[in-house]
C-alpha atoms as a PDB file:
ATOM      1  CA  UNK A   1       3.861 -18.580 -12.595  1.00  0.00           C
ATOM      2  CA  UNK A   2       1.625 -15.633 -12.120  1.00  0.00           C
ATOM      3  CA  UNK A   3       3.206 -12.140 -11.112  1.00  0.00           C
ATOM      4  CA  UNK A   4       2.420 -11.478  -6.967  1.00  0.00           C
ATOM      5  CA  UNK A   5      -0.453  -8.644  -6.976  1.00  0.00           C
ATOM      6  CA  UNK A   6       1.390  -5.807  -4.947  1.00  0.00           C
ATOM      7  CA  UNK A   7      -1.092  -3.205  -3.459  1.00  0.00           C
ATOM      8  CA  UNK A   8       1.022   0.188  -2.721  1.00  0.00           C
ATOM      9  CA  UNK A   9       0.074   2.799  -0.139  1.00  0.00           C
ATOM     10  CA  UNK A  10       1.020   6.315  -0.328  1.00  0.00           C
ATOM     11  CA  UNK A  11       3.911   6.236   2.052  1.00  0.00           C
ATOM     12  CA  UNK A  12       5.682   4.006  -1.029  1.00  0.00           C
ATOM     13  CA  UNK A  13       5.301   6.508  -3.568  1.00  0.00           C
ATOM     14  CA  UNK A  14       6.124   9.535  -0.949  1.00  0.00           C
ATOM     15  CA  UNK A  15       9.445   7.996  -0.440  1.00  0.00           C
ATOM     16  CA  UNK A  16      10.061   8.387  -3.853  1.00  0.00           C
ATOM     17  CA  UNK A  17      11.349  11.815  -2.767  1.00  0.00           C
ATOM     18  CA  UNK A  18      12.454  11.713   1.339  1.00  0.00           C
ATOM     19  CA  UNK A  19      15.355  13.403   1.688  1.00  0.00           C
ATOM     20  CA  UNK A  20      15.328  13.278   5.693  1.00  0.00           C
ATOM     21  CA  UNK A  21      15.251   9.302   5.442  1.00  0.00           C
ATOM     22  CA  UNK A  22      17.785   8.437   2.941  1.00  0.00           C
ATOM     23  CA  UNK A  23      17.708   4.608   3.506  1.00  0.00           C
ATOM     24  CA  UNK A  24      14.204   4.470   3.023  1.00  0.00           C
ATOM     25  CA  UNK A  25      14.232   6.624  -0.131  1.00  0.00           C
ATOM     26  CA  UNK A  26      17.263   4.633  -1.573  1.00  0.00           C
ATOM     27  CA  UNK A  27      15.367   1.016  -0.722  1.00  0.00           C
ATOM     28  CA  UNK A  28      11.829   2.342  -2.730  1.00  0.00           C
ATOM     29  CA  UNK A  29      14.032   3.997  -5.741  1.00  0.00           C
ATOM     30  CA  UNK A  30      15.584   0.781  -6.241  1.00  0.00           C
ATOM     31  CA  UNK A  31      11.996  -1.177  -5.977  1.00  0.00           C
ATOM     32  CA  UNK A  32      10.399   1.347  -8.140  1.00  0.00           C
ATOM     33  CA  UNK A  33      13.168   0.294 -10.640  1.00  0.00           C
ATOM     34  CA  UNK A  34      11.828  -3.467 -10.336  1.00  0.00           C
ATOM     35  CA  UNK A  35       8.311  -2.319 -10.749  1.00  0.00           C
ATOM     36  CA  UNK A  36       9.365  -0.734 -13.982  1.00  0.00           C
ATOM     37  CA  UNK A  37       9.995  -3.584 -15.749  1.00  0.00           C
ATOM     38  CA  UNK A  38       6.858  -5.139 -14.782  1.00  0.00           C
ATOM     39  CA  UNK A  39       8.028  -7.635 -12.044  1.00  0.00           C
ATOM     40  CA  UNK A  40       4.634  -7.178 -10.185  1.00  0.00           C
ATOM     41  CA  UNK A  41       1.134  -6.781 -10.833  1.00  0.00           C
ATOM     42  CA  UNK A  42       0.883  -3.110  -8.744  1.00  0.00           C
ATOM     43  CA  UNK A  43      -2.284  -1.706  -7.698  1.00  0.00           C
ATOM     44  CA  UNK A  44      -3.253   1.714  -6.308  1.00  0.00           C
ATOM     45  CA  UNK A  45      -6.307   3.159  -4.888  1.00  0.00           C
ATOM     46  CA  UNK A  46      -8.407   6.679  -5.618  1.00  0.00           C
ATOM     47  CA  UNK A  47      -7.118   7.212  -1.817  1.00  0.00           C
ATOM     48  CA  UNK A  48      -3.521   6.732  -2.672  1.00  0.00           C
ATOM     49  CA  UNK A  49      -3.720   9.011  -5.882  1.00  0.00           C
ATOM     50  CA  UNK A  50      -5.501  11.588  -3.804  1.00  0.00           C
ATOM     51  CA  UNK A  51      -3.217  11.770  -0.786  1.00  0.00           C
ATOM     52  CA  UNK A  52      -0.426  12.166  -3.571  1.00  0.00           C
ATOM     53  CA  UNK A  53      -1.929  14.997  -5.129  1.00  0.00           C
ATOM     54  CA  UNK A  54      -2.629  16.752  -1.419  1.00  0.00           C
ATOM     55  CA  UNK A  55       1.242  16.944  -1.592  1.00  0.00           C
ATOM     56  CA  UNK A  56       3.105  20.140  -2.214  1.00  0.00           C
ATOM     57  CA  UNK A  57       4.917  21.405  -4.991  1.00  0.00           C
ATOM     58  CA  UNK A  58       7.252  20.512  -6.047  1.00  0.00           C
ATOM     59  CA  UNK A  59       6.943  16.753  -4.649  1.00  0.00           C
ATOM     60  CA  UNK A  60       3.497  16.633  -6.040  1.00  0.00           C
ATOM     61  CA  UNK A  61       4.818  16.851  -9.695  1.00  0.00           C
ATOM     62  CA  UNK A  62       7.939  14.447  -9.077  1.00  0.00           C
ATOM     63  CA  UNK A  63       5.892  12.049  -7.911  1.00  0.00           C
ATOM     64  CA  UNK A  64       3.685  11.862 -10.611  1.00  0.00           C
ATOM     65  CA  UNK A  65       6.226  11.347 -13.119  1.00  0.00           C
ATOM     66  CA  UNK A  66       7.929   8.473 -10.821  1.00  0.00           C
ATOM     67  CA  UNK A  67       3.722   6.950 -10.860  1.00  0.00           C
ATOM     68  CA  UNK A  68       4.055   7.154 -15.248  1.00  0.00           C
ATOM     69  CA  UNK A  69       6.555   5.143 -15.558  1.00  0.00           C
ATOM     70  CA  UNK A  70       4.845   2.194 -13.873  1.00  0.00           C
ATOM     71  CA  UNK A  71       1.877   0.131 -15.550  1.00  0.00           C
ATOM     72  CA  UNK A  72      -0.526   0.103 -12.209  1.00  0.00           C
ATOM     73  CA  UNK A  73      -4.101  -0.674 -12.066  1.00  0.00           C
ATOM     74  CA  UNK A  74      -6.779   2.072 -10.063  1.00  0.00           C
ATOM     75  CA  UNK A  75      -8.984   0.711  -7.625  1.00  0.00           C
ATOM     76  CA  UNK A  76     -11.671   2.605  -6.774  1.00  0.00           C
ATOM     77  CA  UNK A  77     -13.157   2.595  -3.034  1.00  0.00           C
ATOM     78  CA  UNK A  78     -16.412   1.418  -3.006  1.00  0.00           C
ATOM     79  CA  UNK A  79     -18.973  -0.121  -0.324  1.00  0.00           C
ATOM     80  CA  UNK A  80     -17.514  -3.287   0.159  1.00  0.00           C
ATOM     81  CA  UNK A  81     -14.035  -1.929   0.720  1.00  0.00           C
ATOM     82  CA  UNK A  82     -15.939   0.618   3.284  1.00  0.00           C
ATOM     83  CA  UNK A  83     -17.333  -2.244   4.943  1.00  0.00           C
ATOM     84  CA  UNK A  84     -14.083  -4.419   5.272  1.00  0.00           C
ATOM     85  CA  UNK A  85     -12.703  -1.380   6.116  1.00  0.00           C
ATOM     86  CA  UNK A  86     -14.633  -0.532   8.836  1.00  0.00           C
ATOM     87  CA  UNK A  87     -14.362  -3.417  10.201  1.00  0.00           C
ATOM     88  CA  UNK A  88     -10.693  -2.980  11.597  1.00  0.00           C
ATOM     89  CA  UNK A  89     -12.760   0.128  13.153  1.00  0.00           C
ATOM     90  CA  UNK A  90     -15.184  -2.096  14.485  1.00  0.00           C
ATOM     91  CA  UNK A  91     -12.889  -4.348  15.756  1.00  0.00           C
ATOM     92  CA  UNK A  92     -10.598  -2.375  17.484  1.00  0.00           C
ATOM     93  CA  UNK A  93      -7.370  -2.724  15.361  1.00  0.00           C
ATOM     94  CA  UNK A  94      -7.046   1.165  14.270  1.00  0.00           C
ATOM     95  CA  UNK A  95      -8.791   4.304  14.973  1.00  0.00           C
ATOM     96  CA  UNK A  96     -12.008   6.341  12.589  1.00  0.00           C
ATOM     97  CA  UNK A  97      -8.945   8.683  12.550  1.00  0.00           C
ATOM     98  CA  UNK A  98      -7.405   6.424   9.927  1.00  0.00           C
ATOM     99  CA  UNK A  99      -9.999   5.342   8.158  1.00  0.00           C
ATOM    100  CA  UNK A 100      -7.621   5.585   4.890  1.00  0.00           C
ATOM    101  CA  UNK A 101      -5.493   3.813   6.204  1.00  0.00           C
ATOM    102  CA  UNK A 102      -8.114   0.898   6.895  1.00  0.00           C
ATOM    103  CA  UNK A 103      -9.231   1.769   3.186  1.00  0.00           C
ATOM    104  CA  UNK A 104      -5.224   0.531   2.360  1.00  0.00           C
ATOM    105  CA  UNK A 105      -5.198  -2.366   3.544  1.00  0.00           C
ATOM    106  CA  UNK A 106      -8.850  -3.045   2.559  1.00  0.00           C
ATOM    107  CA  UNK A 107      -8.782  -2.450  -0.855  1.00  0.00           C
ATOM    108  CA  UNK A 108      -5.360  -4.995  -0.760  1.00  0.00           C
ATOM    109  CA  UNK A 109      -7.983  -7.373   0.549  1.00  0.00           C
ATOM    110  CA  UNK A 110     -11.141  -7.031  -1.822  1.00  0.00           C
ATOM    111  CA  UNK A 111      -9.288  -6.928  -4.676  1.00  0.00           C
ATOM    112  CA  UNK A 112      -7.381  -9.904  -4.306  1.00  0.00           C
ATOM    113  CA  UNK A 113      -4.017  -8.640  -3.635  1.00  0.00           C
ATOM    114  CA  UNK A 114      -1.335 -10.734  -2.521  1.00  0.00           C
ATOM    115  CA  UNK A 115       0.100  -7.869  -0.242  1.00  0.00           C
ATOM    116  CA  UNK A 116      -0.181  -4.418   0.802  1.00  0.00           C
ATOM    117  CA  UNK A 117       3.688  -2.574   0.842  1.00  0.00           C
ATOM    118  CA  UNK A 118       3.905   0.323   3.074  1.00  0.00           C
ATOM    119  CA  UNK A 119       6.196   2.569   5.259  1.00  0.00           C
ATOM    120  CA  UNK A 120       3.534   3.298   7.707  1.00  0.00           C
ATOM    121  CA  UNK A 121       4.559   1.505  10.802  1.00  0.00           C
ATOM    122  CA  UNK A 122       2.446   3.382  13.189  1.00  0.00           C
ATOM    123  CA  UNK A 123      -0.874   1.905  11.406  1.00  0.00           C
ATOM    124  CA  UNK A 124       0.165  -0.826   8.746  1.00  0.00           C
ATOM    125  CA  UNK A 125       3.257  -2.495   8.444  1.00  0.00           C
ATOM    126  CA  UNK A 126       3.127  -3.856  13.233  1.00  0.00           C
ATOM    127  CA  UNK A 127       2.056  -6.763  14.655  1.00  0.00           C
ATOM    128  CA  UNK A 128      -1.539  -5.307  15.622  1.00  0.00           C
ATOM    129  CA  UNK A 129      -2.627  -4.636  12.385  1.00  0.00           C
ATOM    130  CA  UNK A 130      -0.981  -7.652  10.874  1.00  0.00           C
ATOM    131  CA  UNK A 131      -2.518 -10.057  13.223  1.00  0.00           C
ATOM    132  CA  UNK A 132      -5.955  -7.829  12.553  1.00  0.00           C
ATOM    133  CA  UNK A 133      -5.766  -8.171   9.025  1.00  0.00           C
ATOM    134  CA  UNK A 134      -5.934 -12.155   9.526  1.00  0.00           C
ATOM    135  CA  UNK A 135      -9.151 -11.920  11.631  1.00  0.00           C
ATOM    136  CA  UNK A 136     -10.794  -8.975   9.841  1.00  0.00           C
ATOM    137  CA  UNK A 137      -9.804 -11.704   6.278  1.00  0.00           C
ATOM    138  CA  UNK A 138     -11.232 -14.622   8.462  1.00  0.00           C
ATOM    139  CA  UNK A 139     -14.558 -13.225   9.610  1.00  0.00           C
ATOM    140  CA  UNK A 140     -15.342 -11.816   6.237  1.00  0.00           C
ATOM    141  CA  UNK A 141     -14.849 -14.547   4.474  1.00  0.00           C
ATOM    142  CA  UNK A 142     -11.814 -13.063   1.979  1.00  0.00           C
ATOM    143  CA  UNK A 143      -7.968 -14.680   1.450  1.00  0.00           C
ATOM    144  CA  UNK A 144      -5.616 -13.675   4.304  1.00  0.00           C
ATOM    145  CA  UNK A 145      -2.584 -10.728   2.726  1.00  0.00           C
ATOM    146  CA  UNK A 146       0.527 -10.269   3.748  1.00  0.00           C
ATOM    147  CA  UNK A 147       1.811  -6.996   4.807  1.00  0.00           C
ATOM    148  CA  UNK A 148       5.454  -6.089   4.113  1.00  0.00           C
ATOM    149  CA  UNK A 149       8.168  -2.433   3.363  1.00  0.00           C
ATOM    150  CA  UNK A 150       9.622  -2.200   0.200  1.00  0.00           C
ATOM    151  CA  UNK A 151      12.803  -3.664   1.576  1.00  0.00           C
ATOM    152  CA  UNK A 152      10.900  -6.774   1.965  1.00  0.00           C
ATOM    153  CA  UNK A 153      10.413  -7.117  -1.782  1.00  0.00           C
ATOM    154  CA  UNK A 154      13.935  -6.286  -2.516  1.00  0.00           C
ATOM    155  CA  UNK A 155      15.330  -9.430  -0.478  1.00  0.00           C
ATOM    156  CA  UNK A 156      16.872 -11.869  -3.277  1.00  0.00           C
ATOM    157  CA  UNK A 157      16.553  -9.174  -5.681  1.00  0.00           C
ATOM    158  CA  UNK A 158      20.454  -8.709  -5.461  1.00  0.00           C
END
């Protein structure tokens, strides 16, 4: 059985390190621990590497350590991901203001992902964008994704 091809956006890794939402933190630490050994095939984009490195010290450097102990493949934004992307734009899903955030979920989709995990509920992980995602997959002709939070992934894990 192949390993599920887990696309993670930068609210994942950021949560590596949120004090002010303890449950949240607690739920990622223990999925990070499952992505250590290798569980999942995890993807990240240039986006998600460069919105961790816009954080400050001394998150930015915890971070990065918690991101080296995981194998991870880089996917690297490129005109067809800007097109699916803005086509959740296009079609009224989300806002130009969060184009990255399109860029998420479309890089999930080019690449073949089986999901996208996120914390971002205002853009990502709601019933807009999730029942976007299966037109934007539809009309361009790419497999539908699922969209789920980390605690998702960590059902049955007990």
């Amino acid at each position: 059985m192949r390993k599920l091809k887990v696309y993670l956006d930068t609210t994942v890794i950021s949560y590596l390190a949120q004090d002010d939402a303890p449950d949240k933190m607690a739920d990622t630490l223990r999925l990070w621990e499952i992505f250590k050994i290798g569980k999942y095939d995890i993807y990240l984009s240039d986006v998600t590497l460069a919105e961790v490195n816009e954080c400050h010290e001394p998150k930015r450097t915890m971070l990065f350590e918690f991101l080296s102990q995981i194998d991870y493949t880089e996917i690297s934004i490129n005109d067809e991901v800007d097109m699916v992307a803005q086509k959740f734009i296009d079609n009224g899903i989300l806002k130009q203001k969060s184009l990255d955030d399109c860029r998420h979920i479309a890089c999930t989709i080019v690449n073949g992902c089986d999901c996208i995990i996120s914390w971002n509920f205002s853009h990502i992980v709601n019933i807009n964008t999730i029942k976007g995602v299966k037109i934007v997959s539809a009309i361009t002709g790419y497999n539908e994704i699922s969209i789920y939070t980390p605690t998702f992934l960590l059902e049955g894990e007990e």
